[in-house]
PDB file of N, CA and C in Angstrom:
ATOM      1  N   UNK A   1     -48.421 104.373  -0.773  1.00  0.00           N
ATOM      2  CA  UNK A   1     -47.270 104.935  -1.415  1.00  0.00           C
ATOM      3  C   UNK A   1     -47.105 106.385  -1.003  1.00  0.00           C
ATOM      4  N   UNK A   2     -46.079 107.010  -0.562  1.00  0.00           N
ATOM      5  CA  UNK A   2     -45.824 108.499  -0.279  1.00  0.00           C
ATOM      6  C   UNK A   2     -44.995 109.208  -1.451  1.00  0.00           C
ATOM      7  N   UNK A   3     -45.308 109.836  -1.428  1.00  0.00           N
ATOM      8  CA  UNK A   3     -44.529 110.756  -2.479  1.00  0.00           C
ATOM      9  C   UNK A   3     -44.014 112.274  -1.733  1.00  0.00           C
ATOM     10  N   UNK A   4     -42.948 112.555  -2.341  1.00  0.00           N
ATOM     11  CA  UNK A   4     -42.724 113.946  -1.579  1.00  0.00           C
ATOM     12  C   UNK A   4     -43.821 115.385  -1.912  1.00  0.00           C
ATOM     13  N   UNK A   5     -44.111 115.463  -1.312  1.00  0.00           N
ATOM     14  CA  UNK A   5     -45.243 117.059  -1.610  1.00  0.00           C
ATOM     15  C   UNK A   5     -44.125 118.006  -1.223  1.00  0.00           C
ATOM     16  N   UNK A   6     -43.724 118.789  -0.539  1.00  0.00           N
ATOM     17  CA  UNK A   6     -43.041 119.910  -0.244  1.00  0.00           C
ATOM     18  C   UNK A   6     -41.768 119.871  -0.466  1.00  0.00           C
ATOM     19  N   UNK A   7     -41.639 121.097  -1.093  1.00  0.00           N
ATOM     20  CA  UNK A   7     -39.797 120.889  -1.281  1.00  0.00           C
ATOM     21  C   UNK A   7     -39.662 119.834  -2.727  1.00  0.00           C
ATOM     22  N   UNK A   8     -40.388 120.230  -3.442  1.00  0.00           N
ATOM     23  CA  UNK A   8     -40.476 119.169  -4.338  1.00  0.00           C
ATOM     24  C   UNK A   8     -39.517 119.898  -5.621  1.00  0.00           C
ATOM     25  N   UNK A   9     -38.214 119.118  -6.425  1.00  0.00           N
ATOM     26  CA  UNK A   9     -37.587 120.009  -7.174  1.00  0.00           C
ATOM     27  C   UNK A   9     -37.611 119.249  -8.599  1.00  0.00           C
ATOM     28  N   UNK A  10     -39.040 118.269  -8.336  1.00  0.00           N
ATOM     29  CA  UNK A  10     -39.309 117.701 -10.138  1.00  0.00           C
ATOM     30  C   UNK A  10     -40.402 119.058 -10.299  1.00  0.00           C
ATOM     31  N   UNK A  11     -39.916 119.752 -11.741  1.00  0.00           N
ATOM     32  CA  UNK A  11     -40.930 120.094 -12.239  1.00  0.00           C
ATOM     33  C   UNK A  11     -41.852 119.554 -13.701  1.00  0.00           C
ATOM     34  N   UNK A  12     -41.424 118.377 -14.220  1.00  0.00           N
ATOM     35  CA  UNK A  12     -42.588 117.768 -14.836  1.00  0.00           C
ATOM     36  C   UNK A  12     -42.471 116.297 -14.996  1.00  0.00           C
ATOM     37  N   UNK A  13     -43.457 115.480 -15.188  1.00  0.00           N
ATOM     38  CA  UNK A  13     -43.062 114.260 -15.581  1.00  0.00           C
ATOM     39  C   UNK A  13     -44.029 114.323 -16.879  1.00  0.00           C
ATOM     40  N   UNK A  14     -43.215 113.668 -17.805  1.00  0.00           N
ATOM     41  CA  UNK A  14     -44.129 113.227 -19.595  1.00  0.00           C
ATOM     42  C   UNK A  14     -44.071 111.753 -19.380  1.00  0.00           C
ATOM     43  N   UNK A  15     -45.255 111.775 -20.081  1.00  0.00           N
ATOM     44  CA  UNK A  15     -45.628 110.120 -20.089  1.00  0.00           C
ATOM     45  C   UNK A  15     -45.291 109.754 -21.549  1.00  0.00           C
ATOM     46  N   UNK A  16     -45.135 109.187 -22.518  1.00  0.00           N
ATOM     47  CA  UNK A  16     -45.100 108.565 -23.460  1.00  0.00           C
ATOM     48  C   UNK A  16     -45.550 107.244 -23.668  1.00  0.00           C
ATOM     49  N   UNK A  17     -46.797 106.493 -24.443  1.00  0.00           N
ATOM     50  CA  UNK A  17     -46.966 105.406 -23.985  1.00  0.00           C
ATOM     51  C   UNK A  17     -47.621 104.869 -25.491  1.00  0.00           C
ATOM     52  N   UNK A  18     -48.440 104.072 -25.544  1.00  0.00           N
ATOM     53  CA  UNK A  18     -49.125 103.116 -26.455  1.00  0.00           C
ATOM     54  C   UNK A  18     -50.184 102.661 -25.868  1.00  0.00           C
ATOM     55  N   UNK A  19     -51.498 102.782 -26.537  1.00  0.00           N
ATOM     56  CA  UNK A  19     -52.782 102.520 -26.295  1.00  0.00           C
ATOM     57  C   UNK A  19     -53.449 101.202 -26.437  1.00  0.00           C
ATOM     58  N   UNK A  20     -52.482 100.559 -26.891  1.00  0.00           N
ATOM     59  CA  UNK A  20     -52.481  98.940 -27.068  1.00  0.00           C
ATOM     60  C   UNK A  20     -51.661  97.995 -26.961  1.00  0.00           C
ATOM     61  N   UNK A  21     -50.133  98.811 -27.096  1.00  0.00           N
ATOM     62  CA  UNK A  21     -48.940  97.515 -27.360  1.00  0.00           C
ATOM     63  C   UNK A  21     -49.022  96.957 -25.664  1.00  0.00           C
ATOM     64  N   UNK A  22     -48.485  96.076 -25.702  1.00  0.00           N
ATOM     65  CA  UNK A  22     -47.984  95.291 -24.525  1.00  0.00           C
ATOM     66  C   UNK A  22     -47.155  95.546 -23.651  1.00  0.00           C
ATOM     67  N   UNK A  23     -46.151  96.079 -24.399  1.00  0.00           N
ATOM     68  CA  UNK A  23     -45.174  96.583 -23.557  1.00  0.00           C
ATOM     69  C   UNK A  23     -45.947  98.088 -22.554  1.00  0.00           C
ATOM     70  N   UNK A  24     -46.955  98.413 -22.877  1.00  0.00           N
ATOM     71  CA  UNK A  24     -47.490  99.620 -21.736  1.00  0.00           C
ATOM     72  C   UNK A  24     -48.511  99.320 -21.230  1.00  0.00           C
ATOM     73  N   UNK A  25     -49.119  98.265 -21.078  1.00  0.00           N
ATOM     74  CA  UNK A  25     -49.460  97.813 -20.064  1.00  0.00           C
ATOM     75  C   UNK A  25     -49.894  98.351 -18.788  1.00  0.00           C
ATOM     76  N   UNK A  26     -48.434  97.844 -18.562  1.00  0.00           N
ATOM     77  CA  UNK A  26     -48.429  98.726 -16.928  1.00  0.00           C
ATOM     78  C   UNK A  26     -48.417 100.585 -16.497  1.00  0.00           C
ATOM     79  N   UNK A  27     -48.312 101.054 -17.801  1.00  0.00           N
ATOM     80  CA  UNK A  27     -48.357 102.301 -17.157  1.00  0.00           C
ATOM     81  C   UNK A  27     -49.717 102.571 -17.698  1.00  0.00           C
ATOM     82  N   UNK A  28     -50.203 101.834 -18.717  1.00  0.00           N
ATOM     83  CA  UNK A  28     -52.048 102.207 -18.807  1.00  0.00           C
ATOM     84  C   UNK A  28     -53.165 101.884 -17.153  1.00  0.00           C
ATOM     85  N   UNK A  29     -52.531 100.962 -16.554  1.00  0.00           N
ATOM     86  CA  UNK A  29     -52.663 100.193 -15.324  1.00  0.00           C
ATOM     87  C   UNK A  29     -52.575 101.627 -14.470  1.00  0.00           C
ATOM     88  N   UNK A  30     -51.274 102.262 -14.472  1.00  0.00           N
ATOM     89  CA  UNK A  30     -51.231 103.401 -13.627  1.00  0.00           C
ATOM     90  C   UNK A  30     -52.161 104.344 -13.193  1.00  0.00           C
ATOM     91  N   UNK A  31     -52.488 104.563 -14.879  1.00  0.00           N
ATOM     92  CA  UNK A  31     -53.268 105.488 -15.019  1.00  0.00           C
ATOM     93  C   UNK A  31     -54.877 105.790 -15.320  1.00  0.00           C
ATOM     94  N   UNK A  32     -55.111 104.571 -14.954  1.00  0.00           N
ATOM     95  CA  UNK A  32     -56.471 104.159 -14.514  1.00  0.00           C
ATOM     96  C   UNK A  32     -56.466 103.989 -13.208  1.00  0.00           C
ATOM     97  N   UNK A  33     -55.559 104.014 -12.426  1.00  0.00           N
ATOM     98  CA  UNK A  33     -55.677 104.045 -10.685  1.00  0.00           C
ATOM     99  C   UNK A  33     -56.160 105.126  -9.825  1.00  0.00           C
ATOM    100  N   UNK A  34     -56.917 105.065  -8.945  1.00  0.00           N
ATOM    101  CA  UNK A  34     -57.333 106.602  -8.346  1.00  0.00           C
ATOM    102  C   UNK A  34     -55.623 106.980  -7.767  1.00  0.00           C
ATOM    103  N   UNK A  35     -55.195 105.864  -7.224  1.00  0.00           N
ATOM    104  CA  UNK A  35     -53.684 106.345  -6.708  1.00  0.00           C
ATOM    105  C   UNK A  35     -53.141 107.449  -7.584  1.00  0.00           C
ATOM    106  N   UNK A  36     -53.493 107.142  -8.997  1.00  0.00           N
ATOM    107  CA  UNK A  36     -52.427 108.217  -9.956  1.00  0.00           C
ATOM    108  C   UNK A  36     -53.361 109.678  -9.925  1.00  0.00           C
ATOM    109  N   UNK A  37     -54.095 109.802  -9.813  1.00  0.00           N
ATOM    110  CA  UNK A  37     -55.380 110.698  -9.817  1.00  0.00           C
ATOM    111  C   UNK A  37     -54.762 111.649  -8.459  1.00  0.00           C
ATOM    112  N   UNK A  38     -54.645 110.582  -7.288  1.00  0.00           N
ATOM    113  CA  UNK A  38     -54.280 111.262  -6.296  1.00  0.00           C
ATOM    114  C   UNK A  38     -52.737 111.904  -5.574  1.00  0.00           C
ATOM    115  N   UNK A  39     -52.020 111.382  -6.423  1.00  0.00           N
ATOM    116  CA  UNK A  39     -50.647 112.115  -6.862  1.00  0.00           C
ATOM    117  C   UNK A  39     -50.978 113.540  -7.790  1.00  0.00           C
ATOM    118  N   UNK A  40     -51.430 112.944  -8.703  1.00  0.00           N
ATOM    119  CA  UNK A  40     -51.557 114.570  -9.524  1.00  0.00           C
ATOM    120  C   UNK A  40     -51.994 115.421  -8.937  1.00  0.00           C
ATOM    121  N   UNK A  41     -53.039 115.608  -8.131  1.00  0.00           N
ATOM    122  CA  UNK A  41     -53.791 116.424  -7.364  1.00  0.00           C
ATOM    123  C   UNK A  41     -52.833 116.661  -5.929  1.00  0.00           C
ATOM    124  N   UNK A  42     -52.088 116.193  -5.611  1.00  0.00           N
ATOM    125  CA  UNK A  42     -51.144 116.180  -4.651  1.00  0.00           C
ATOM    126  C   UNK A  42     -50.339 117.414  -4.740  1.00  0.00           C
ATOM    127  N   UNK A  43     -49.602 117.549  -6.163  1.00  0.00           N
ATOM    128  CA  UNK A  43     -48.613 117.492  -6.540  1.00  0.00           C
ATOM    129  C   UNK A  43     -48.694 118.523  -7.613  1.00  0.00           C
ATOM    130  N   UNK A  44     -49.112 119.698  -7.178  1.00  0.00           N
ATOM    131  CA  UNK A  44     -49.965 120.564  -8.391  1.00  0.00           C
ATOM    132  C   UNK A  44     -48.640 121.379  -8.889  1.00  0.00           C
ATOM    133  N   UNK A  45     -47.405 121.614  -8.315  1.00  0.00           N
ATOM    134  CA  UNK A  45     -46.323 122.230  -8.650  1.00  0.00           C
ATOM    135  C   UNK A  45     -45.433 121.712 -10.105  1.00  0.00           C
ATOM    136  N   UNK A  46     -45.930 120.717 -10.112  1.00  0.00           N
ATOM    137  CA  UNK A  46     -45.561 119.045 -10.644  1.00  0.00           C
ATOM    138  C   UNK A  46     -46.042 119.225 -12.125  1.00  0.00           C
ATOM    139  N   UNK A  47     -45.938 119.523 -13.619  1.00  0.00           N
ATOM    140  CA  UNK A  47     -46.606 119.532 -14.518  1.00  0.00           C
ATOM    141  C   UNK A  47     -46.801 117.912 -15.031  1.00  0.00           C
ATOM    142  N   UNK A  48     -47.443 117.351 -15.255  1.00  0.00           N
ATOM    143  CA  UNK A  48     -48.237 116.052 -16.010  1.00  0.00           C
ATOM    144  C   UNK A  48     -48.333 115.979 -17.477  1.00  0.00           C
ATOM    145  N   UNK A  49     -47.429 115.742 -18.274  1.00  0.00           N
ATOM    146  CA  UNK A  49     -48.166 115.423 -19.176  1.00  0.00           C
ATOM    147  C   UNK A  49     -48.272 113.750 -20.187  1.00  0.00           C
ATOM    148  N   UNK A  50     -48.901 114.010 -21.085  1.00  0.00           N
ATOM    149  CA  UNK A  50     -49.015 112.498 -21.765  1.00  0.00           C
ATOM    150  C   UNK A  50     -49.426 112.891 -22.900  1.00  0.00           C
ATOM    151  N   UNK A  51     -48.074 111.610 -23.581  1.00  0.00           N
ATOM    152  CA  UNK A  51     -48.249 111.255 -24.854  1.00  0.00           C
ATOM    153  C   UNK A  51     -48.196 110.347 -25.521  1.00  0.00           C
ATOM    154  N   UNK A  52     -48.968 110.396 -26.094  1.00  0.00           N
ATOM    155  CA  UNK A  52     -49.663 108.725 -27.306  1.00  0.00           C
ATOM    156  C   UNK A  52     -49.040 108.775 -28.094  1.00  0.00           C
ATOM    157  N   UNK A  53     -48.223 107.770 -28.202  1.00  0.00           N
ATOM    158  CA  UNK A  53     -47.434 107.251 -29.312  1.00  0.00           C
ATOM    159  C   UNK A  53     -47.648 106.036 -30.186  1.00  0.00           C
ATOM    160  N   UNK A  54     -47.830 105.735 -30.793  1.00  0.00           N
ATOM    161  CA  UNK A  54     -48.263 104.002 -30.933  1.00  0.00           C
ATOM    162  C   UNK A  54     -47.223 103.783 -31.833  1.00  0.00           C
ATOM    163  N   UNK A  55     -47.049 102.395 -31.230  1.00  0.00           N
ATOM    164  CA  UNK A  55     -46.073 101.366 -31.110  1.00  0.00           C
ATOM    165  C   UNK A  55     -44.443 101.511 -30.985  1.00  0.00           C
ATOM    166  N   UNK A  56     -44.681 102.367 -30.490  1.00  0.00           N
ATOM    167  CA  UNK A  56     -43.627 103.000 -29.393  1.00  0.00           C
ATOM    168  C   UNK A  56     -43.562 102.361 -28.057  1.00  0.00           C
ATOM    169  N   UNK A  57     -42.525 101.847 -27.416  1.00  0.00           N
ATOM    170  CA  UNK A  57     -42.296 101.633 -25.845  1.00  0.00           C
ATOM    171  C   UNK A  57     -42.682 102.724 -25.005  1.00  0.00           C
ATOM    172  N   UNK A  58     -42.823 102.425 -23.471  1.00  0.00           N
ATOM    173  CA  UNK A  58     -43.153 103.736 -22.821  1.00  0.00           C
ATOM    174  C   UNK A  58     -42.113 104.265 -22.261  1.00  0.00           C
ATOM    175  N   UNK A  59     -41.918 105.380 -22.195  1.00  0.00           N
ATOM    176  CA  UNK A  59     -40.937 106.264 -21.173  1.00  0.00           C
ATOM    177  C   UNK A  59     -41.488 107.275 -20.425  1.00  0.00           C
ATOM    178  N   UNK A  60     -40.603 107.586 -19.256  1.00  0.00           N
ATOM    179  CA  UNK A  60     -41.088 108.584 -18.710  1.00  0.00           C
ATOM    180  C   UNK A  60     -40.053 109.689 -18.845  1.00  0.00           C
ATOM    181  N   UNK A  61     -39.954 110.843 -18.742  1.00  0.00           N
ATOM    182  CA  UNK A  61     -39.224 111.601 -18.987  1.00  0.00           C
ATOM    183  C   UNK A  61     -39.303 112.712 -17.745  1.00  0.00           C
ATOM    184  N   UNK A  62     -38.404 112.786 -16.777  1.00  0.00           N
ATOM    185  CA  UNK A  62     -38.366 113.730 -15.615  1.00  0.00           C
ATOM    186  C   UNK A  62     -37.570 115.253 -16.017  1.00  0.00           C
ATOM    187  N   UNK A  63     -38.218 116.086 -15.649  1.00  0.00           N
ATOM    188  CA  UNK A  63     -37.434 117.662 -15.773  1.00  0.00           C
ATOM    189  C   UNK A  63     -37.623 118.047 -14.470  1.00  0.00           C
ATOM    190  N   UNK A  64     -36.255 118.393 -13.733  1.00  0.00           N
ATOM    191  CA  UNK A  64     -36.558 119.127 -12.804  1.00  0.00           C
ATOM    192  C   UNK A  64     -36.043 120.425 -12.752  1.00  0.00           C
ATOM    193  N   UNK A  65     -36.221 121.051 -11.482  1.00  0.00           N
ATOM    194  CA  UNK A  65     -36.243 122.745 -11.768  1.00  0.00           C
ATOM    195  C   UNK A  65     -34.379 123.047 -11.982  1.00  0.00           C
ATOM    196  N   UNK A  66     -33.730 123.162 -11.754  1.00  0.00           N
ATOM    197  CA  UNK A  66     -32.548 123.141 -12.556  1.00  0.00           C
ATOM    198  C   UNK A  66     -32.451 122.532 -13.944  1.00  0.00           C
ATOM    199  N   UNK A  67     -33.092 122.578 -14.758  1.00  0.00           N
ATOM    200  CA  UNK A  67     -32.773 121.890 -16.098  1.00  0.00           C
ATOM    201  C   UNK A  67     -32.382 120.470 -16.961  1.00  0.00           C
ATOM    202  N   UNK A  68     -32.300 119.634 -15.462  1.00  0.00           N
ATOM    203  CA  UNK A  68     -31.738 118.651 -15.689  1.00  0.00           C
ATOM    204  C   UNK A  68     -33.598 117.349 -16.594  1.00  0.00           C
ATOM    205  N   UNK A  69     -32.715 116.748 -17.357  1.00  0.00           N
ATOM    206  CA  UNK A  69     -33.630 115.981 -17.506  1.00  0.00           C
ATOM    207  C   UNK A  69     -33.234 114.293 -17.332  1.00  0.00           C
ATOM    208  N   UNK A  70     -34.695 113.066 -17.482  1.00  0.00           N
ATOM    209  CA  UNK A  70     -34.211 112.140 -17.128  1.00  0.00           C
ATOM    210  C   UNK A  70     -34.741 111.213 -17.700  1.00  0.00           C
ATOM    211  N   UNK A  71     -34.832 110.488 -18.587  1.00  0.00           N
ATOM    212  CA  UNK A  71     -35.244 109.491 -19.559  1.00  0.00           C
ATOM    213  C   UNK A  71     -35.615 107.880 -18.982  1.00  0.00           C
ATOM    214  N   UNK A  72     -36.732 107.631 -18.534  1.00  0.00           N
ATOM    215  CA  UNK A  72     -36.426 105.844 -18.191  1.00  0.00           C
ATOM    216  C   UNK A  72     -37.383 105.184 -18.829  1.00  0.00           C
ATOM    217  N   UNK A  73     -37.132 104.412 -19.117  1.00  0.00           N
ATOM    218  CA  UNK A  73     -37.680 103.331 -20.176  1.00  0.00           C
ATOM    219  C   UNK A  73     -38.842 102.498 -19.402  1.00  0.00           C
ATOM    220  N   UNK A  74     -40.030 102.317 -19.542  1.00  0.00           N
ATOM    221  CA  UNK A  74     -41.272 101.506 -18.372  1.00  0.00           C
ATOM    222  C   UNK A  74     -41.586 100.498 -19.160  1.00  0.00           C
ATOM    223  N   UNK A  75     -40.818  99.856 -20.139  1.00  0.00           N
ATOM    224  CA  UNK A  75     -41.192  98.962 -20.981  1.00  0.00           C
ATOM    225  C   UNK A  75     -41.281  97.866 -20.163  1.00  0.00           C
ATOM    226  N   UNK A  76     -42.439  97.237 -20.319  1.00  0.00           N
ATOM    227  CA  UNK A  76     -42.816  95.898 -19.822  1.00  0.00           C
ATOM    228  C   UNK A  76     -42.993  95.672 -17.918  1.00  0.00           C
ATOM    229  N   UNK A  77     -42.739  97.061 -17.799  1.00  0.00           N
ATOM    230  CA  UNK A  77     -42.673  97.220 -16.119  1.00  0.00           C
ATOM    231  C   UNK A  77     -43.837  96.862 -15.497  1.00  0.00           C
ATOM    232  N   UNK A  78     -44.394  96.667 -14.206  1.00  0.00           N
ATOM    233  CA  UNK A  78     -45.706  96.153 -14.202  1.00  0.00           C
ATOM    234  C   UNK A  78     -45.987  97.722 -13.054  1.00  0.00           C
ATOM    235  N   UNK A  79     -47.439  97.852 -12.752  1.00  0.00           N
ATOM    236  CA  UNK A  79     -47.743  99.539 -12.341  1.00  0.00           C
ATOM    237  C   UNK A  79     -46.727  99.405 -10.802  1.00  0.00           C
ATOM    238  N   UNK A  80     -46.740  98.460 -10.354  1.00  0.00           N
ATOM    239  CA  UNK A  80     -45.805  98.728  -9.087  1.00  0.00           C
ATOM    240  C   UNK A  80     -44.297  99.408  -8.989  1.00  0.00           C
ATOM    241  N   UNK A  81     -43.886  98.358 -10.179  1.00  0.00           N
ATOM    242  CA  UNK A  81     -42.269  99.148 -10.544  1.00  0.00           C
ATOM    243  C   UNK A  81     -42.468 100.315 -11.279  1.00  0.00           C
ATOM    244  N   UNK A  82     -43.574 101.136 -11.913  1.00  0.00           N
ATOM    245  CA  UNK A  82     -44.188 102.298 -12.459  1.00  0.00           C
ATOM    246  C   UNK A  82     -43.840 103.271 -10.811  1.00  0.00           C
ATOM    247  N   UNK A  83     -44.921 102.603 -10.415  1.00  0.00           N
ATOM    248  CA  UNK A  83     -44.580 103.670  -9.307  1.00  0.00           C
ATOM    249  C   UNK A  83     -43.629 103.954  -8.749  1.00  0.00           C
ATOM    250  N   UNK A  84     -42.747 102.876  -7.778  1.00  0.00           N
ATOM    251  CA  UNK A  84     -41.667 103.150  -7.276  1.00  0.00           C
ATOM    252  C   UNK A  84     -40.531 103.691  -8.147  1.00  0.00           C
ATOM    253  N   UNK A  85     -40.340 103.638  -9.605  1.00  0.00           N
ATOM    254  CA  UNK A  85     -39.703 105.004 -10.078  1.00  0.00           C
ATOM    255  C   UNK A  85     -40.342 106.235  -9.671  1.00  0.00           C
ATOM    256  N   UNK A  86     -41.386 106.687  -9.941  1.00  0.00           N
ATOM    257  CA  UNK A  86     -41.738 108.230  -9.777  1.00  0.00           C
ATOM    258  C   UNK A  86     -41.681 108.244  -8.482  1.00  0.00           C
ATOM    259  N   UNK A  87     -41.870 107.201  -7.897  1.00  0.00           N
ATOM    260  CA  UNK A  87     -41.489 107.610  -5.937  1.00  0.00           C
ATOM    261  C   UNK A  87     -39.595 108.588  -5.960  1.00  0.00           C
ATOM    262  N   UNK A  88     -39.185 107.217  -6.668  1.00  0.00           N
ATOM    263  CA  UNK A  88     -37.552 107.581  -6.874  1.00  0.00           C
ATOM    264  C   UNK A  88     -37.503 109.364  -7.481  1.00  0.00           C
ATOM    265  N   UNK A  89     -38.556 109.418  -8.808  1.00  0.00           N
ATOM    266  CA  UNK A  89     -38.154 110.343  -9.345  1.00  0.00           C
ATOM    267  C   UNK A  89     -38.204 111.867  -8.017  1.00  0.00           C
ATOM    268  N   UNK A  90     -39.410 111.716  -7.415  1.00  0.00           N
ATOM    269  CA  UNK A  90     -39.667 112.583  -6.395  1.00  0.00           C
ATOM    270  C   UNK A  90     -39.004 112.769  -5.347  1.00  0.00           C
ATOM    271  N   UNK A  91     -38.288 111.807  -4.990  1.00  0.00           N
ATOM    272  CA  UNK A  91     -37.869 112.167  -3.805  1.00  0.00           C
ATOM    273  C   UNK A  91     -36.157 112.611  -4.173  1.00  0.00           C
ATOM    274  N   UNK A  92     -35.685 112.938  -5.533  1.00  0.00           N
ATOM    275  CA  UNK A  92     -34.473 112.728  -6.065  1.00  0.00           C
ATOM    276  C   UNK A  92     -34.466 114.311  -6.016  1.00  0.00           C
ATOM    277  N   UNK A  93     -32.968 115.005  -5.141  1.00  0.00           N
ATOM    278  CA  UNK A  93     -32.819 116.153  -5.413  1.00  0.00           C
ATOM    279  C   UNK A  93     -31.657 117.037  -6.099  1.00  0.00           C
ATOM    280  N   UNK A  94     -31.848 116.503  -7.900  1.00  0.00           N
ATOM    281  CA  UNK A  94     -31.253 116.768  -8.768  1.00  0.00           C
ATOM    282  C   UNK A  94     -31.461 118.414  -8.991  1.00  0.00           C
TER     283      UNK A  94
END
């Protein structure tokens, strides 16, 4: 998977998720991957964060450096379609 490193104009992604429901799943999947380990470390311009919600659906929430923000829903997504959003979110020059 590539992600954009340079020229990069996301400045954060929030995680929102659930530590058990079903519907997050796949982004708990994510984030047990060295892949996700090795984006963050990639991508140090990039703020990370995460939050536990329970029984809440997951979202991700994009801010990039103009102010804009971006809400998507990862409910029931499996870690592949996880990723290829934040591929999307990264390479998007909002």
């Amino acid at each position: 998977m590539s992600f954009v490193q340079s020229g990069n104009r996301l400045k954060s992604l929030k995680f929102r998720f659930c530590d058990w429901g079903g519907s997050s799943k796949g982004i708990r999947e994510v984030f047990a991957s060295d892949e996700f380990y090795s984006l963050v470390n990639k991508n140090e311009q990039t703020n990370f964060n995460f939050n536990l919600k329970r029984n809440k659906h997951p979202v991700i929430t994009a801010e990039f450096l103009n102010g804009f923000k971006k809400d998507i829903c990862v409910k029931n997504k499996d870690s592949e379609n996880i990723y290829e959003i934040m591929r999307d979110l990264f390479n998007q020059s909002k």
